[in-house]
N, C-alpha and C. Protein backbone atom coordinates (compact mmCIF):
# COMPACT_ATOMS: atom_id res chain seq x y z
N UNK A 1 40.80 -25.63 109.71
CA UNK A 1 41.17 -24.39 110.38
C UNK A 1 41.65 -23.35 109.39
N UNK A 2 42.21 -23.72 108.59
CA UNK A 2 42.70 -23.12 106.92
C UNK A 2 41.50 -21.85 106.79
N UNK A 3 40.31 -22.57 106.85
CA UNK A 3 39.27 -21.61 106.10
C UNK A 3 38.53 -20.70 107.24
N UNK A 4 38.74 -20.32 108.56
CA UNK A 4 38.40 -20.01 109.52
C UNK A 4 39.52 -18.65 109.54
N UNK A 5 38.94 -17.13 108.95
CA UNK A 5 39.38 -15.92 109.25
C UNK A 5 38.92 -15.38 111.16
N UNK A 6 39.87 -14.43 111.52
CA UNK A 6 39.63 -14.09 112.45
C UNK A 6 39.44 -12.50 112.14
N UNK A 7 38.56 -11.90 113.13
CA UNK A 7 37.83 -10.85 112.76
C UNK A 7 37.66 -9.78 114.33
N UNK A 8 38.84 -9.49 113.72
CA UNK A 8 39.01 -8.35 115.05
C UNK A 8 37.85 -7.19 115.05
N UNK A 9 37.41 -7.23 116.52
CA UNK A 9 36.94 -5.59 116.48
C UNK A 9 37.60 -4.71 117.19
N UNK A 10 37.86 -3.55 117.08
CA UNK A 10 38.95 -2.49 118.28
C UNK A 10 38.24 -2.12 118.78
N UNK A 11 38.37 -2.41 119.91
CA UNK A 11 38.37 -1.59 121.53
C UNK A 11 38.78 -0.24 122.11
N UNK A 12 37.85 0.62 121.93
CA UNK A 12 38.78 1.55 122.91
C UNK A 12 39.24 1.07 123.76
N UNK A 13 40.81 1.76 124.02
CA UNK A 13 41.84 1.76 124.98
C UNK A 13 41.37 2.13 125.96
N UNK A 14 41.87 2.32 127.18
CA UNK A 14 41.85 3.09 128.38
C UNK A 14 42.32 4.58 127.99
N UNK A 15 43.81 4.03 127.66
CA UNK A 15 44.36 5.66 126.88
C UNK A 15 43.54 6.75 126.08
N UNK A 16 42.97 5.67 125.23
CA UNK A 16 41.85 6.42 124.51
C UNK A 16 40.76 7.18 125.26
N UNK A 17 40.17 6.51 125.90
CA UNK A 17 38.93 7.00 127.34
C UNK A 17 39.56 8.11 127.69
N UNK A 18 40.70 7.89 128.06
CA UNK A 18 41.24 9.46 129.10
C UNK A 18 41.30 10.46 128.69
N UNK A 19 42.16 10.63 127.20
CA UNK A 19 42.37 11.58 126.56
C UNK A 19 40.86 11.95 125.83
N UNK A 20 40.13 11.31 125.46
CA UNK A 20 38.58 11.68 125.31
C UNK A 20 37.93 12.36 125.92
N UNK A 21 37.89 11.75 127.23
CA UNK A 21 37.83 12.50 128.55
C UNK A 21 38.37 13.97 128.76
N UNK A 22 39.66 13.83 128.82
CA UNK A 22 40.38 15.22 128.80
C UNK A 22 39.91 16.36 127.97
N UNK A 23 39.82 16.16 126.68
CA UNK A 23 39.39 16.38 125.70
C UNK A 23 38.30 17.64 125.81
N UNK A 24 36.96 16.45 126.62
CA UNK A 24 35.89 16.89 126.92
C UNK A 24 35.83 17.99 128.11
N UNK A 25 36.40 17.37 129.13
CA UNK A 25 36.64 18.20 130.34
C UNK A 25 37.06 19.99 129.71
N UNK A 26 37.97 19.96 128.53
CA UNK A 26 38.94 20.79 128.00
C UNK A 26 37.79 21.63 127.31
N UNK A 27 37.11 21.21 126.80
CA UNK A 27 36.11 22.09 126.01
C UNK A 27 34.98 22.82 126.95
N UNK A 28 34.57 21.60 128.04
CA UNK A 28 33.63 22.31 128.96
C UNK A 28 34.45 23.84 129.62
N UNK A 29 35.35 23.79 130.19
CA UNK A 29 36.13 24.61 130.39
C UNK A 29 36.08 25.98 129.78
N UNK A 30 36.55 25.74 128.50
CA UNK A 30 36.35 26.83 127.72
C UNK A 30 35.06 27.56 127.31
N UNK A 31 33.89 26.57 127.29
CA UNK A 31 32.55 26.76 127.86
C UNK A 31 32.53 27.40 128.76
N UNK A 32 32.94 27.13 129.91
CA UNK A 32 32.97 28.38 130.96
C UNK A 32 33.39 29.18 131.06
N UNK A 33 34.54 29.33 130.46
CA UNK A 33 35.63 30.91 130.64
C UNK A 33 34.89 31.74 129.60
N UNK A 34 33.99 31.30 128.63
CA UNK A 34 32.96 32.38 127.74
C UNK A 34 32.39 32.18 128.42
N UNK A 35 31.38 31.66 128.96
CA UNK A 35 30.26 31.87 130.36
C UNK A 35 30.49 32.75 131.31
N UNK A 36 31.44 32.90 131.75
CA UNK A 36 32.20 33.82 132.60
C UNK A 36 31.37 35.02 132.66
N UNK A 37 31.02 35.54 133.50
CA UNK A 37 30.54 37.05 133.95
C UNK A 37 31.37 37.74 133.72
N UNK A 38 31.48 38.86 132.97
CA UNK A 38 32.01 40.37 133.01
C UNK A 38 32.92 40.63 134.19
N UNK A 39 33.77 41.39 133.93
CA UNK A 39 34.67 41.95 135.08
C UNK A 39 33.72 43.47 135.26
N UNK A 40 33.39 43.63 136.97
CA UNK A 40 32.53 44.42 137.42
C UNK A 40 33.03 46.27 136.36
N UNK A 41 32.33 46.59 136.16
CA UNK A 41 32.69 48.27 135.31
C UNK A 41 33.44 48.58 136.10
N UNK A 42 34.69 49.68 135.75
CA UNK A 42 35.07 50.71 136.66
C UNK A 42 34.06 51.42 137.60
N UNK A 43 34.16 52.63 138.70
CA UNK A 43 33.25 53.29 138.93
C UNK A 43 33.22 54.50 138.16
N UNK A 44 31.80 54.84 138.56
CA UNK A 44 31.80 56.00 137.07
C UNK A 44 32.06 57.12 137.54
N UNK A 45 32.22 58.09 136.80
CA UNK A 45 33.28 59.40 136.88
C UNK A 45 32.02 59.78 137.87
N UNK A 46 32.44 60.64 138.61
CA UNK A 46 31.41 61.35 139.74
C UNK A 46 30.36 62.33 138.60
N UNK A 47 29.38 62.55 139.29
CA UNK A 47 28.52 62.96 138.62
C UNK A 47 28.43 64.48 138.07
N UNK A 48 28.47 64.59 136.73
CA UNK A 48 28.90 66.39 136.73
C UNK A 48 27.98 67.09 137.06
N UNK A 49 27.91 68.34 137.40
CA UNK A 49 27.02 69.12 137.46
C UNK A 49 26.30 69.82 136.27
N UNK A 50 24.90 70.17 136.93
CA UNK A 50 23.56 70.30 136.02
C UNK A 50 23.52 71.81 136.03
N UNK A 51 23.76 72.78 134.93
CA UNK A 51 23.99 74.32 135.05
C UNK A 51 22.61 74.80 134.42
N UNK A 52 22.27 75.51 135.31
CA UNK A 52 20.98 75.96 134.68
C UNK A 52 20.51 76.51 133.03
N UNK A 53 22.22 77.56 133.32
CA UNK A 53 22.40 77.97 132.19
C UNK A 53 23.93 77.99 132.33
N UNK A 54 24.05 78.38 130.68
CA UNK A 54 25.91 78.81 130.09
C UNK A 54 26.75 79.36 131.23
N UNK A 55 27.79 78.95 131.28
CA UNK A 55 28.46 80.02 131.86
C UNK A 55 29.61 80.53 130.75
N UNK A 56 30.26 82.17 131.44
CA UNK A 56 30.35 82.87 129.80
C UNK A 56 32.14 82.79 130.71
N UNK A 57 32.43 82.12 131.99
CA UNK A 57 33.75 82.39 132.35
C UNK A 57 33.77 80.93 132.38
N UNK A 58 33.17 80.20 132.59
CA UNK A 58 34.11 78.84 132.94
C UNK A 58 33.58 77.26 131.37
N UNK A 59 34.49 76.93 130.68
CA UNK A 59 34.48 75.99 129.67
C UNK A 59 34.02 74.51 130.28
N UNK A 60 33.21 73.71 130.01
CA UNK A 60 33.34 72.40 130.18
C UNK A 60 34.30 71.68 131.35
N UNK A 61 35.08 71.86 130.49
CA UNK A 61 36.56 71.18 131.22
C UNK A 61 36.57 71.71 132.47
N UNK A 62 36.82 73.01 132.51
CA UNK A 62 36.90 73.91 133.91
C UNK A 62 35.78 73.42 135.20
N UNK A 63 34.27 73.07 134.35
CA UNK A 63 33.30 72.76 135.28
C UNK A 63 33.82 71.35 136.04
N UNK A 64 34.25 70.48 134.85
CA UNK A 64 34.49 69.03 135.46
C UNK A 64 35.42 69.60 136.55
N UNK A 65 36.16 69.63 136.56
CA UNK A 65 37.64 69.98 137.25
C UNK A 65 37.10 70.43 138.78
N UNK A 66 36.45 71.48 138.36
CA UNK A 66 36.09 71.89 139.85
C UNK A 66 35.45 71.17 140.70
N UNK A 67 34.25 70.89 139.99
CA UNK A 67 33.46 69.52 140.49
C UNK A 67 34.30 68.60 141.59
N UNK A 68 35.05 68.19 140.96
CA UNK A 68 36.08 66.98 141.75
C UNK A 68 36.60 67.58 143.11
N UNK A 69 36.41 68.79 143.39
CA UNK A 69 36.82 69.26 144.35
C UNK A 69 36.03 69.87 145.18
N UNK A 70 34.98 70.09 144.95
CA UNK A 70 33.84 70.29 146.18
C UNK A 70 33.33 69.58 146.73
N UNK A 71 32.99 69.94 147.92
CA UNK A 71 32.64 68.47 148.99
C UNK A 71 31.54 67.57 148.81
N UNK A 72 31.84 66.49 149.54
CA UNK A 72 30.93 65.16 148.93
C UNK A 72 29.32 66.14 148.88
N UNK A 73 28.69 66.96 150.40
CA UNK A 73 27.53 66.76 150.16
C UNK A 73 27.17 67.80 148.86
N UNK A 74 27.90 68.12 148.14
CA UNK A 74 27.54 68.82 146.90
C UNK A 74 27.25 68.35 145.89
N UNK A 75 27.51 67.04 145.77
CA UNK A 75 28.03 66.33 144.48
C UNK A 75 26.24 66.77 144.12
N UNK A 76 26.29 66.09 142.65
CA UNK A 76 24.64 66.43 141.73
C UNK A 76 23.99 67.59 142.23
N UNK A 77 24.46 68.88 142.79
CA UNK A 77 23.89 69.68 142.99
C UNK A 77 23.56 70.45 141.89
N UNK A 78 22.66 71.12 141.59
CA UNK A 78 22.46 71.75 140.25
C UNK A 78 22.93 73.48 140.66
N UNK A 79 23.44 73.98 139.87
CA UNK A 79 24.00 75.07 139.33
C UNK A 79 23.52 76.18 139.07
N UNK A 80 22.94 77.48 140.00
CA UNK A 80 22.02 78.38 139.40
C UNK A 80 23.09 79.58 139.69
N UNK A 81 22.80 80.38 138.24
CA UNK A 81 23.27 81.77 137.96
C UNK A 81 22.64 82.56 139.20
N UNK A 82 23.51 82.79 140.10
CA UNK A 82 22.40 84.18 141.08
C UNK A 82 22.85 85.22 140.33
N UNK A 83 24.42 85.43 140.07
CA UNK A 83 24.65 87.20 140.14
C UNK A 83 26.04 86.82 138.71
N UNK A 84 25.82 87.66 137.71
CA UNK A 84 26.77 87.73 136.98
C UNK A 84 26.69 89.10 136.59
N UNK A 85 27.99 89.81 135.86
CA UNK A 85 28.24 90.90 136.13
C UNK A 85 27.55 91.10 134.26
N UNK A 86 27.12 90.53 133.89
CA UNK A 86 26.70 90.65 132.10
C UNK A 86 25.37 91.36 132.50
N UNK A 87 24.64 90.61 133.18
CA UNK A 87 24.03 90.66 133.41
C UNK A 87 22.87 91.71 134.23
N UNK A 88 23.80 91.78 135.68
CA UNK A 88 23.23 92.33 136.40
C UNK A 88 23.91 93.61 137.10
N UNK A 89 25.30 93.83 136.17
CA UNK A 89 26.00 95.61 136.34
C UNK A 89 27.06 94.58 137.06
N UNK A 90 28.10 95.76 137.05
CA UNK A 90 29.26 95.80 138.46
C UNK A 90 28.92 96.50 139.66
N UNK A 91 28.49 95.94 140.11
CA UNK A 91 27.93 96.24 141.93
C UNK A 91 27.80 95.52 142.81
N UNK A 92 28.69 95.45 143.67
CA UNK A 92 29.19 94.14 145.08
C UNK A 92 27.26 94.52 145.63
N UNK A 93 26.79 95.44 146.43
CA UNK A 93 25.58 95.54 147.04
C UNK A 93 24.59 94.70 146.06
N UNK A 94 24.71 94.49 144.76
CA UNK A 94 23.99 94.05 143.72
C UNK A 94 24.16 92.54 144.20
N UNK A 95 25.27 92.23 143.97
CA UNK A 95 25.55 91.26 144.50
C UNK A 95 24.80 90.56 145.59
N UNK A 96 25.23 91.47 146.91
CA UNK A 96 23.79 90.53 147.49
C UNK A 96 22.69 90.57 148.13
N UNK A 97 21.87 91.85 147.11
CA UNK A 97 20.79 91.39 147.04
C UNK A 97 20.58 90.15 146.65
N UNK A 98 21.29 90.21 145.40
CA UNK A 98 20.76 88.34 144.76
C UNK A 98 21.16 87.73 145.42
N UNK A 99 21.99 87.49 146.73
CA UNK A 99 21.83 86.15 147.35
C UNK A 99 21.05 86.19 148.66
N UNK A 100 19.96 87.63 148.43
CA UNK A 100 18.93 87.06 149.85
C UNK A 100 18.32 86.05 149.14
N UNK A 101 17.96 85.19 150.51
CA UNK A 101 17.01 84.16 149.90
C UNK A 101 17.77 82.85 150.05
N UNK A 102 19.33 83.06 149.68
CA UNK A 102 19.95 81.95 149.54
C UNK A 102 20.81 81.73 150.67
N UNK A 103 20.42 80.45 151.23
CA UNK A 103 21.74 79.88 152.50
C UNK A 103 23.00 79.82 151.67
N UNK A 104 23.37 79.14 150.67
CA UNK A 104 24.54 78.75 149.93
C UNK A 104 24.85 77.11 149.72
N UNK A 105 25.74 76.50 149.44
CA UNK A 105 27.23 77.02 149.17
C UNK A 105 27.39 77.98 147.75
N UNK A 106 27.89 78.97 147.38
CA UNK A 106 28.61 79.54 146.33
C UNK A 106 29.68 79.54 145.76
N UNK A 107 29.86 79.02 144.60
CA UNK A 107 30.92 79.16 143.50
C UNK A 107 31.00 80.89 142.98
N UNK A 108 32.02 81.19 143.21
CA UNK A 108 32.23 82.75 142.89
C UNK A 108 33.65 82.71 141.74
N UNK A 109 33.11 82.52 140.34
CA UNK A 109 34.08 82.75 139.58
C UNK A 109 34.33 83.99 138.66
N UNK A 110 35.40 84.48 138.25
CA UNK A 110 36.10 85.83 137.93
C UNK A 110 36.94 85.70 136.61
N UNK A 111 36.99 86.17 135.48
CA UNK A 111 37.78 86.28 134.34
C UNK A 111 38.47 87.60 135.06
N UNK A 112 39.56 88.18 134.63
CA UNK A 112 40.25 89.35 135.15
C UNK A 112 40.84 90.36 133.17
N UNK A 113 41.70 91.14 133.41
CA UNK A 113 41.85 91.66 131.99
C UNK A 113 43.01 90.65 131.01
N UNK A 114 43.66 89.81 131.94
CA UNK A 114 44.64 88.86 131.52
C UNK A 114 43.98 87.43 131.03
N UNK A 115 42.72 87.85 131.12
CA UNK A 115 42.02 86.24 130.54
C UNK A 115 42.30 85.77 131.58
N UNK A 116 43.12 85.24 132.79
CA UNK A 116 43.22 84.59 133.80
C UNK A 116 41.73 84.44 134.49
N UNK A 117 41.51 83.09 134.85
CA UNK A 117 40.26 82.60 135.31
C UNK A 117 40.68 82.35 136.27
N UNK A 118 39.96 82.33 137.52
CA UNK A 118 39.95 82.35 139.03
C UNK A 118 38.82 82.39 140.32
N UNK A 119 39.00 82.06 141.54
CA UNK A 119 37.41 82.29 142.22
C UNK A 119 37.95 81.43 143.30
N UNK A 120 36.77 81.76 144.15
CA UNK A 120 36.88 80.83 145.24
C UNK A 120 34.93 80.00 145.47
N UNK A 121 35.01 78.86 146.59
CA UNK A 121 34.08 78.05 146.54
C UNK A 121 33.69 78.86 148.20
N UNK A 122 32.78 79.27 148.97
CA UNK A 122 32.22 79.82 149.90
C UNK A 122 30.96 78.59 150.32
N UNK A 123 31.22 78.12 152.09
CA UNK A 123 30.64 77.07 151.74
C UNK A 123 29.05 77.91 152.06
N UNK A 124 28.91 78.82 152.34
CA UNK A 124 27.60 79.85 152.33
C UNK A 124 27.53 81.15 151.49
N UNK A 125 26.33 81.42 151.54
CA UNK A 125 26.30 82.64 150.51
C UNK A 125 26.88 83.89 150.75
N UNK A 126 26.88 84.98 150.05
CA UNK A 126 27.29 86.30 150.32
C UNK A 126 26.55 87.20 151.19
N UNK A 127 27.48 87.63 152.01
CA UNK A 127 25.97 88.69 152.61
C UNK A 127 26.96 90.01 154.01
N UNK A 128 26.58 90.72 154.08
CA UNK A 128 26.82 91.51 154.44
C UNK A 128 27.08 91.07 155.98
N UNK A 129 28.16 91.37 156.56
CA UNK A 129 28.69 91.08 157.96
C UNK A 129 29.78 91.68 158.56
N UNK A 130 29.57 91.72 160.48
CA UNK A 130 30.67 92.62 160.54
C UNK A 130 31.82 91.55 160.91
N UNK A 131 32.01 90.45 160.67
CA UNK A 131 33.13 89.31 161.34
C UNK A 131 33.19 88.54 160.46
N UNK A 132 33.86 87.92 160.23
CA UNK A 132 34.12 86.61 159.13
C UNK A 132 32.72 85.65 159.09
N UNK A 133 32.64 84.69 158.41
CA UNK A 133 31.88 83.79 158.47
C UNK A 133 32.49 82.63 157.62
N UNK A 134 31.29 81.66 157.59
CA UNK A 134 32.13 80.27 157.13
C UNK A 134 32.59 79.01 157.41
N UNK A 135 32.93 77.91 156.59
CA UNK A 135 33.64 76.65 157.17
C UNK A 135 34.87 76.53 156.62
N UNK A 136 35.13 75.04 157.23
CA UNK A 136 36.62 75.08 156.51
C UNK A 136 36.21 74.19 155.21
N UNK A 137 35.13 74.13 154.73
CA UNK A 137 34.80 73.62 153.49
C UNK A 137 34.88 74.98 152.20
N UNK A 138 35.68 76.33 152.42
CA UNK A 138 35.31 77.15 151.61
C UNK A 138 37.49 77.06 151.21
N UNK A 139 37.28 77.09 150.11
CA UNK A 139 38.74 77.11 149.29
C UNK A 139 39.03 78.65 148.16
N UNK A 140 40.10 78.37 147.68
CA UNK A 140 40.30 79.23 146.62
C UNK A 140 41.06 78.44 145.14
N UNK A 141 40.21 78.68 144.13
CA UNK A 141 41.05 78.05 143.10
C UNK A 141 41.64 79.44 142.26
N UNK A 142 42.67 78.87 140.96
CA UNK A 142 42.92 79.04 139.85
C UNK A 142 43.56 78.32 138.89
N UNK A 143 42.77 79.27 137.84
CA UNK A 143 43.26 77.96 136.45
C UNK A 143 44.43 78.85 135.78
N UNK A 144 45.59 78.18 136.05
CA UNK A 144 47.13 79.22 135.77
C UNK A 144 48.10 78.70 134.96
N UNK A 145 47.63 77.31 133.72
CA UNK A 145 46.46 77.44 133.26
C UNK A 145 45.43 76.26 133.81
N UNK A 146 47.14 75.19 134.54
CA UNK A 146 45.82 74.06 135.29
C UNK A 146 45.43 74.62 136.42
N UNK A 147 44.84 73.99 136.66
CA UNK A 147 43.61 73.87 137.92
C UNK A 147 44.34 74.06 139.34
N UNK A 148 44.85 74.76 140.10
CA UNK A 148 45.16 74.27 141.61
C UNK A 148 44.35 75.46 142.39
N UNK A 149 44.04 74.33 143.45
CA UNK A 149 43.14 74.42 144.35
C UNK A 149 43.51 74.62 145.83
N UNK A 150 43.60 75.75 146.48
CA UNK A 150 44.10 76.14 147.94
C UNK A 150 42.96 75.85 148.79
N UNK A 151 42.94 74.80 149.67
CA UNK A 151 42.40 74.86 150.60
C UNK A 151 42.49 74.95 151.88
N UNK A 152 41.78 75.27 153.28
CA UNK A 152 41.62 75.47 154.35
C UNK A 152 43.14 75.03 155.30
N UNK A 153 43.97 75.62 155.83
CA UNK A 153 45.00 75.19 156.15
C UNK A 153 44.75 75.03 157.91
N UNK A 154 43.58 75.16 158.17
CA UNK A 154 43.13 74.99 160.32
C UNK A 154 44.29 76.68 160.37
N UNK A 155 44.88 77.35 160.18
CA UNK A 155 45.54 77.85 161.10
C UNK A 155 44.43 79.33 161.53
N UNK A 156 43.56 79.47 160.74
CA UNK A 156 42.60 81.08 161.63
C UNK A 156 41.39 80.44 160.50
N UNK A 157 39.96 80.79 161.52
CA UNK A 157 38.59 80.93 160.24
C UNK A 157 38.26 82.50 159.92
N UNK A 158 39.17 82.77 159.21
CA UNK A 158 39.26 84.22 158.38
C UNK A 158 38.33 83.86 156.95
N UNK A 159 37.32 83.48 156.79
CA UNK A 159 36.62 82.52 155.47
C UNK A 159 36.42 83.93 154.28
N UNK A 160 35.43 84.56 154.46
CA UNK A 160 34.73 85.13 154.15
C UNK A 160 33.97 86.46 155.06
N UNK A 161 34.31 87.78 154.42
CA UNK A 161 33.80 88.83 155.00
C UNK A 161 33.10 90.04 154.36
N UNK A 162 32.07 89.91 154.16
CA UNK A 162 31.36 91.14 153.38
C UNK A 162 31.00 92.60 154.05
N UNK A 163 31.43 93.46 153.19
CA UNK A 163 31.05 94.98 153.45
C UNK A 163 30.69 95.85 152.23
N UNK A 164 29.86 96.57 152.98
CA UNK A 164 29.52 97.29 151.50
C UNK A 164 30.47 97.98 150.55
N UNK A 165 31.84 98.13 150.67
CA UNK A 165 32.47 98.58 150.11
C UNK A 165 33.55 97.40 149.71
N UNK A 166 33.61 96.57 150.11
CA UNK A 166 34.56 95.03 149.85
C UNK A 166 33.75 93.87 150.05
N UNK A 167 34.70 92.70 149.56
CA UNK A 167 33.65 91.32 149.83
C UNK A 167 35.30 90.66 150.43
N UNK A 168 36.06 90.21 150.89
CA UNK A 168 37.34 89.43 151.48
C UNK A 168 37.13 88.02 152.11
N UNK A 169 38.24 87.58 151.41
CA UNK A 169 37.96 85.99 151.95
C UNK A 169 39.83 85.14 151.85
N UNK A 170 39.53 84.99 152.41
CA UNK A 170 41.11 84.24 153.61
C UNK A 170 41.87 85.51 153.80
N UNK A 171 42.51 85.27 154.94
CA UNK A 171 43.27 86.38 155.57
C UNK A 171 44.46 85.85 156.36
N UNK A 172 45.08 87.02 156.62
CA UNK A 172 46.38 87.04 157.60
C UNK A 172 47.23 87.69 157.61
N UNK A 173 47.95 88.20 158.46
CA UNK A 173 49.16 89.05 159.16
C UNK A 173 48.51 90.66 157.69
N UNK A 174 47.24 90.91 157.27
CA UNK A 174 46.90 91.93 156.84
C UNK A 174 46.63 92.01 155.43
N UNK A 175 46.81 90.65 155.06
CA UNK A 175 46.26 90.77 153.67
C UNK A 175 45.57 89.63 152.90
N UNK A 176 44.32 89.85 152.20
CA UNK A 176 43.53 88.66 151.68
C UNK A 176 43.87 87.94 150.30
N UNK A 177 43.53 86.79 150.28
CA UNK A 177 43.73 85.65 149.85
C UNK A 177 42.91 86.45 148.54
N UNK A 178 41.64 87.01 148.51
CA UNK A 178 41.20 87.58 147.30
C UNK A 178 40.10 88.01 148.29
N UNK A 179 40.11 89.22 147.13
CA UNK A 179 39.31 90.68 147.59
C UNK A 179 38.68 91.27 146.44
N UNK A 180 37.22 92.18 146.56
CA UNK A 180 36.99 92.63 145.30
C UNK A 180 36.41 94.03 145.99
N UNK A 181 36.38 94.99 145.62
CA UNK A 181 35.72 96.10 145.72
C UNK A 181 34.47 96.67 145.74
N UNK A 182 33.93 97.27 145.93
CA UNK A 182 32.31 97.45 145.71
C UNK A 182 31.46 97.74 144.53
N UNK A 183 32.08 98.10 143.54
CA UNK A 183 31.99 98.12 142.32
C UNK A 183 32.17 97.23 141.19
N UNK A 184 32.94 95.91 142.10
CA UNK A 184 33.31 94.82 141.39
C UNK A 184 34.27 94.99 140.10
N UNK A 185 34.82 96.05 139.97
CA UNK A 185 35.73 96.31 138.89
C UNK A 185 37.38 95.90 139.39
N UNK A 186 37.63 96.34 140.25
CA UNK A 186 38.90 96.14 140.71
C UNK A 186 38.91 94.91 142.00
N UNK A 187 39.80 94.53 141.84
CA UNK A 187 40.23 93.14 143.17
C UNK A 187 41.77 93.27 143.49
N UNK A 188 42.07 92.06 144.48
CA UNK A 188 43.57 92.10 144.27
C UNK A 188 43.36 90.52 144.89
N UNK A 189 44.94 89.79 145.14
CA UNK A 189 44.81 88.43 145.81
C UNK A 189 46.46 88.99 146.30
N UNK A 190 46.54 88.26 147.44
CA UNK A 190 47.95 88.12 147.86
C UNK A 190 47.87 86.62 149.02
N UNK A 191 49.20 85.79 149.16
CA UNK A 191 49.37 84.78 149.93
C UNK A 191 48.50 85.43 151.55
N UNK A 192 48.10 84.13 151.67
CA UNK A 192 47.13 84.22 153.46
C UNK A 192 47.37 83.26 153.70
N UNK A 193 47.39 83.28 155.17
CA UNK A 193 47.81 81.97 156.41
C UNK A 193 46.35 81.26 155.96
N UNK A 194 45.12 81.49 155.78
CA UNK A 194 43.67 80.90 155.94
C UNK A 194 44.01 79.85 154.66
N UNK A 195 44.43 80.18 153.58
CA UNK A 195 44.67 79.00 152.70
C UNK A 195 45.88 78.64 151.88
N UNK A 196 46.93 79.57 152.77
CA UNK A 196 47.96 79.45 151.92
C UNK A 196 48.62 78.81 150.49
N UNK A 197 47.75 80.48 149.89
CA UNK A 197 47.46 80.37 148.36
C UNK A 197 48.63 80.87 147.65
N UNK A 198 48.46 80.46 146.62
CA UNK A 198 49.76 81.83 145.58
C UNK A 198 48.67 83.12 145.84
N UNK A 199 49.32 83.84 144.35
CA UNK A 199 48.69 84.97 144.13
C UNK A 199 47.84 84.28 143.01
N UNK A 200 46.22 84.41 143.14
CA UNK A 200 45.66 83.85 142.13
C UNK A 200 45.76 84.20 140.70
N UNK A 201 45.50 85.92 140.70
CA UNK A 201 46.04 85.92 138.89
C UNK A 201 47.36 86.47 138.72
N UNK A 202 47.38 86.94 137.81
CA UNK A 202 49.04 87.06 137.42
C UNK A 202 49.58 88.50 137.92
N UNK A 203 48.82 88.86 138.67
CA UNK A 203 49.36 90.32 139.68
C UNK A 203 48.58 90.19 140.65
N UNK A 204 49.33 91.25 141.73
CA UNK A 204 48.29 91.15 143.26
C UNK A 204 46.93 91.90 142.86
N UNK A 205 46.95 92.95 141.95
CA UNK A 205 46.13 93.85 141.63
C UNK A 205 45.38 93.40 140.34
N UNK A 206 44.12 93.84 140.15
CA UNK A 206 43.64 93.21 138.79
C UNK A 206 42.32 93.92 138.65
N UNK A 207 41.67 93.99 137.52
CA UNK A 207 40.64 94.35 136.89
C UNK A 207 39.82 93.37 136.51
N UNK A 208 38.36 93.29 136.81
CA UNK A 208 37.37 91.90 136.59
C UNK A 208 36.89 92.49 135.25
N UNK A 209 36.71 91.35 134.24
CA UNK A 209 36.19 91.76 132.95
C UNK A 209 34.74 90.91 133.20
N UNK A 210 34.49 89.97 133.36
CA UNK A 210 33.44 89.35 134.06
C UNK A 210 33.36 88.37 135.26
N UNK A 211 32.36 88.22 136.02
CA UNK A 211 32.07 88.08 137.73
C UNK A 211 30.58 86.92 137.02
N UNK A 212 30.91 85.83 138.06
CA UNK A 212 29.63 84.66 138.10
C UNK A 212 29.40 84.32 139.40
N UNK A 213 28.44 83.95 140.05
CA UNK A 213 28.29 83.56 141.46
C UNK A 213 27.38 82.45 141.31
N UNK A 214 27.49 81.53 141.29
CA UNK A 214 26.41 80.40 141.48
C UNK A 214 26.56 79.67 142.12
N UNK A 215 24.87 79.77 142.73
CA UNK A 215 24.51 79.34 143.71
C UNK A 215 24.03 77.63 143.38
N UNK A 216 24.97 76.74 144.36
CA UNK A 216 24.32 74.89 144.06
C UNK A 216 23.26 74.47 145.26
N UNK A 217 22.51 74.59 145.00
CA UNK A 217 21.38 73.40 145.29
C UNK A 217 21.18 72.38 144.98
């Protein structure tokens, strides 16, 4: 028996198996959490608008901005110059001629002599009438220097009123929300029940250095 070695072989344990096991389980795992699908994108910024051409009153920024605030069925509407005052003189009747033809909605924006940028959104075009017209989808902005936006308050549809000697839009107890003259040189804005606005530029009274009207389709 002297000369008779014994000759172990090792066995995995059980212990061993499990934690092997574990091990494995542990790696598949991590296999999956890189397998993993993407977390869905944010949604994407609403879609900006497509300008036919430059505009010489409103910057980039200004376009986004507004954007966000005109109504859904506008969104991707593209952007056409009808009437700018570089262009086509200071003359409200000038005015709309260029929007026969057009139902609307209109963006009507205004630089004044203070650089102050301003306008309102008309959810139809310009045009000569003896009574208001309009929805309650038509607002008034200014950029003073941010962005605020007066809209439709239900209390009168005072929207929009064209004459050959004025163009007026929101009203009450006798005075408009913004007004321009027939010559398009002079305007004024004062608070109105229709959107209970500030005063859009930095006086009730003001001088237009340039006038844009574009029309979205």
């Amino acid at each position: 028996m002297k000369g008779l070695r014994w000759r172990y072989t090792r066995l995995p344990s059980q212990v061993e198996d499990t934690l092997s096991g574990e091990e494995g389980e542990e790696g598949e795992e991590e296999e999956e959490k890189e397998a993993a699908p993407a977390p869905a994108p944010a949604p994407e910024d609403p879609v900006e608008p497509q300008l036919a051409e430059a505009s010489q009153v409103l910057g980039a920024s200004e376009i986004r901005q507004l954007s966000l605030h005109l109504p859904p069925r506008v969104t991707g509407y593209s952007w056409s110059l009808a009437f700018c005052t570089a262009r086509d003189g200071f003359s409200l009747q000038s005015l709309y001629r260029q929007m026969e033809g057009h139902s609307g909605p209109v963006l009507l924006v205004l630089k004044d002599q203070d650089g102050q940028i301003f306008g309102a959104f008309s959810s139809s075009a310009f045009r000569l009438s003896k009574g208001f017209y309009g929805t309650g989808e038509t607002f008034l902005f200014s950029f003073s220097p941010q962005l605020k936006v007066f809209k439709w308050t239900g209390s009168n549809s005072f929207f929009v009123k064209g004459d050959l000697d004025s163009l007026m839009m929101g009203s009450g107890s006798g005075q408009f929300g913004l007004w321009l003259d027939g010559d398009l040189y002079h305007g004024g804005s004062h608070p109105c029940a229709t959107f209970n606005n500030e005063v859009l530029a930095r006086q009730e009274q003001f001088c237009i250095k340039e006038l844009e009207a574009w029309v979205l389709s």
